[in-house]
N, C-alpha and C. Protein backbone atom coordinates (compact mmCIF):
# COMPACT_ATOMS: atom_id res chain seq x y z
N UNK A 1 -42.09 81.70 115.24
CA UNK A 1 -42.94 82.79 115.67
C UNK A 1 -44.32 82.23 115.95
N UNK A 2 -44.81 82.83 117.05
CA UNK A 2 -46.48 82.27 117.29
C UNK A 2 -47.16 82.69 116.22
N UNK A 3 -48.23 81.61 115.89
CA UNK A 3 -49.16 81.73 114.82
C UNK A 3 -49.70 83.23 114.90
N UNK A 4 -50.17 83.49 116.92
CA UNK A 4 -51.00 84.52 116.86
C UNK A 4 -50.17 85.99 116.33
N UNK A 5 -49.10 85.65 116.52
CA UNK A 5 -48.17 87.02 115.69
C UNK A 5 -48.68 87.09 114.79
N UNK A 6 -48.14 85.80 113.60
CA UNK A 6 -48.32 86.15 111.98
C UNK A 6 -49.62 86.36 111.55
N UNK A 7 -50.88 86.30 112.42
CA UNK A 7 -52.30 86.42 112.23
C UNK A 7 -52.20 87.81 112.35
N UNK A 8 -51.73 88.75 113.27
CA UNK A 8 -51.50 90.02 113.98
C UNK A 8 -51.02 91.26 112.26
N UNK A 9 -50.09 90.33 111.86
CA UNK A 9 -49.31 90.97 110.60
C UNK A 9 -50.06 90.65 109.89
N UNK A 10 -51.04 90.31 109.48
CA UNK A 10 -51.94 89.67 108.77
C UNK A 10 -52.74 90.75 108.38
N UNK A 11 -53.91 90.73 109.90
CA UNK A 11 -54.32 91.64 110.28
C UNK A 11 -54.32 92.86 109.42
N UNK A 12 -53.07 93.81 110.29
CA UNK A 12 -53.00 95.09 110.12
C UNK A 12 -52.47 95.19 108.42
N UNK A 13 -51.91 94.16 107.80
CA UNK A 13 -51.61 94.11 106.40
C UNK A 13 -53.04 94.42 105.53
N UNK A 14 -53.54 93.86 106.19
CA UNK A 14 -55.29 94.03 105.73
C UNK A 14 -55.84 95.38 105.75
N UNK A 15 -55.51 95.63 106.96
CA UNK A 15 -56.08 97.07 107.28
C UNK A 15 -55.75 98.41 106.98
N UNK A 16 -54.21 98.14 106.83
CA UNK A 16 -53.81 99.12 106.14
C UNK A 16 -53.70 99.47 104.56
N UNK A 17 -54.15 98.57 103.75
CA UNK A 17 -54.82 98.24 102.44
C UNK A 17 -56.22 98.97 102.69
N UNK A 18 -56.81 98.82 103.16
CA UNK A 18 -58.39 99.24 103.42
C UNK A 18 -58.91 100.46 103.73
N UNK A 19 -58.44 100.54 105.47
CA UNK A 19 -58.52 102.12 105.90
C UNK A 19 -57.91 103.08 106.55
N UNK A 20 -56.23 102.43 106.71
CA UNK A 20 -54.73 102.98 107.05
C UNK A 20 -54.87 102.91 108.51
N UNK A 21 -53.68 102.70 108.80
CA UNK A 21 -53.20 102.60 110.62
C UNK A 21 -53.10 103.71 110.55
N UNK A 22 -53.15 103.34 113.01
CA UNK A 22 -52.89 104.41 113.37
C UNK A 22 -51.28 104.34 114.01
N UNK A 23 -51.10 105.46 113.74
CA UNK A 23 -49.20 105.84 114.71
C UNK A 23 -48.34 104.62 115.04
N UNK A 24 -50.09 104.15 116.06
CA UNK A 24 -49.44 102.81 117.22
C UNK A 24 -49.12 101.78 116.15
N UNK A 25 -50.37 101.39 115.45
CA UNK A 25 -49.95 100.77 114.72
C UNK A 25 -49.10 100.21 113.60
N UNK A 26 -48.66 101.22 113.12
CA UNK A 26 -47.90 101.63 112.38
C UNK A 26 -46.61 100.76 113.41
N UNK A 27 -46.55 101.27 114.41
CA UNK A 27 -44.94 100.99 115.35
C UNK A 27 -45.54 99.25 116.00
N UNK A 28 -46.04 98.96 115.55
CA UNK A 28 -46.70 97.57 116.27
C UNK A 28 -46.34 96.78 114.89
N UNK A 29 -46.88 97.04 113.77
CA UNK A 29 -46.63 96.44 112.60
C UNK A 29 -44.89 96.37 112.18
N UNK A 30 -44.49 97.27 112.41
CA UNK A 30 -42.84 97.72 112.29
C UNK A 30 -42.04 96.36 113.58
N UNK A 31 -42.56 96.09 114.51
CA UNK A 31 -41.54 95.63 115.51
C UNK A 31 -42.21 94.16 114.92
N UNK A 32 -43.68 93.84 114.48
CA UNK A 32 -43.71 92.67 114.13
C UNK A 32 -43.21 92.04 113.01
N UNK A 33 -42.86 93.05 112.20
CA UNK A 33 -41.89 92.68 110.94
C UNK A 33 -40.80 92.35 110.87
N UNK A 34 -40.27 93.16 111.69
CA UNK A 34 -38.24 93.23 112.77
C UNK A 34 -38.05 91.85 113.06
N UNK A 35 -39.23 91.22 114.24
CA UNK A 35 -39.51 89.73 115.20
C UNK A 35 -39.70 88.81 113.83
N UNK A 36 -40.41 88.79 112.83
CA UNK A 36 -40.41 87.96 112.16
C UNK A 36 -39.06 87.83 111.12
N UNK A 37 -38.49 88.73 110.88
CA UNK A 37 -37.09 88.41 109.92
C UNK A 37 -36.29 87.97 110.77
N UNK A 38 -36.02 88.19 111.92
CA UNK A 38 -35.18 88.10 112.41
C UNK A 38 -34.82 86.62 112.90
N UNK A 39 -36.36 86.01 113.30
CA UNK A 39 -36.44 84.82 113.45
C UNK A 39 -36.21 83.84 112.06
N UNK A 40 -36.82 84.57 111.00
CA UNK A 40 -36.48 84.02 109.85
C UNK A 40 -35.48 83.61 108.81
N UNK A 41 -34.49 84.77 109.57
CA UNK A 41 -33.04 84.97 109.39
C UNK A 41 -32.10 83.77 109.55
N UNK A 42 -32.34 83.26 111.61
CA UNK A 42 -31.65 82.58 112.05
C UNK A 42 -32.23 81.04 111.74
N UNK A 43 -33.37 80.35 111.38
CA UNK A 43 -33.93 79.46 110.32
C UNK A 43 -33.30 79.60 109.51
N UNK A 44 -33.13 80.07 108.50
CA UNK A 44 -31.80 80.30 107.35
C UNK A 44 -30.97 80.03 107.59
N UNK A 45 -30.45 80.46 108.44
CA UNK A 45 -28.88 80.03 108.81
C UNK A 45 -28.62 79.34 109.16
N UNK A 46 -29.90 78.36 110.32
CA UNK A 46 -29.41 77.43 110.86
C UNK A 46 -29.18 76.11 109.71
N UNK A 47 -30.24 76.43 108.65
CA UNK A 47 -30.61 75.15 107.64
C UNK A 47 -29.21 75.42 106.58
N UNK A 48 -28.47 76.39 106.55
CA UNK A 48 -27.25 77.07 105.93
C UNK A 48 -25.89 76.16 106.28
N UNK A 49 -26.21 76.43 107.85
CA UNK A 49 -25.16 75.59 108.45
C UNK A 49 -24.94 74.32 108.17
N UNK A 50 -26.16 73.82 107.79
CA UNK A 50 -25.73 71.82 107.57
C UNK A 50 -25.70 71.37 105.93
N UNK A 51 -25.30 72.56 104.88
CA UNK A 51 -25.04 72.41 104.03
C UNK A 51 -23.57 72.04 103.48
N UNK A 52 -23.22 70.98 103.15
CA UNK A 52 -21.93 71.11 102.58
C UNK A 52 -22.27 70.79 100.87
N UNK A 53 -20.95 71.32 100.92
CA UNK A 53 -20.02 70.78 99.37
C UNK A 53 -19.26 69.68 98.95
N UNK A 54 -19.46 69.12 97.51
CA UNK A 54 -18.95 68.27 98.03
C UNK A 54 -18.58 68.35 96.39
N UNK A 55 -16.99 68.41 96.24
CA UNK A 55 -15.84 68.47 95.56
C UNK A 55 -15.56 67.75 94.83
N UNK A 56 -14.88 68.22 93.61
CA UNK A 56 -15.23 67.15 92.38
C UNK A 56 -13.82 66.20 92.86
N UNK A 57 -12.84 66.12 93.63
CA UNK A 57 -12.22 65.18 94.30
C UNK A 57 -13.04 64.41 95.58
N UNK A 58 -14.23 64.77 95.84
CA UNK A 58 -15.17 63.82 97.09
C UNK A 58 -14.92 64.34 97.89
N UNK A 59 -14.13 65.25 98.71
CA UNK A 59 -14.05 66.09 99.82
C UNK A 59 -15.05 66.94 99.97
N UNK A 60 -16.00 66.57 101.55
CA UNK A 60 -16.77 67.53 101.31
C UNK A 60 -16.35 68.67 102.50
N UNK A 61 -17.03 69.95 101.98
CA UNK A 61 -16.57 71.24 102.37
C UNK A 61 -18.30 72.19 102.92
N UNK A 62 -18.03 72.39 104.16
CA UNK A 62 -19.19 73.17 104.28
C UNK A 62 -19.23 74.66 104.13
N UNK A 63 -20.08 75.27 103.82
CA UNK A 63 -20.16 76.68 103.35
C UNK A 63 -19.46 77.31 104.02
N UNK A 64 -19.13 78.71 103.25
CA UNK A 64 -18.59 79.49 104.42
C UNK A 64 -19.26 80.87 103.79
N UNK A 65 -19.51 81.80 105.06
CA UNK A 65 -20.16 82.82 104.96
C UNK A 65 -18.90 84.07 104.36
N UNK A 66 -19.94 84.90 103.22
CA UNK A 66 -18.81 85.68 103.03
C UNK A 66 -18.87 86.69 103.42
């Protein structure tokens, strides 16, 4: 995610601590939260994917999603 996003969530995290959003914001903060898990999600998974196991016979086994 661009820095200037997570500065953006930053931001309005601030602001709405302080002196509350408006509507828009509210729906601006919501889609930047969505964009950031989502990206954060597939980082996970990708670092998920190159995990294996490795078996008390030495076979190794990579995860599997349940």
């Amino acid at each position: 995610m661009e820095h200037a996003k997570i500065e953006r969530i930053n931001e309005l995290a601030r602001k709405k601590k302080d002196l509350g959003l408006t509507p828009e914001e509210v729906e601006e903060q919501a889609a930047l939260r969505r964009e950031y898990l989502a990206e954060f999600r597939k980082g996970m998974e990708a670092m998920l994917d190159g995990v294996v196991l490795k078996r008390p016979d030495g076979t190794l086994e990579p995860l599997k999603k349940k």
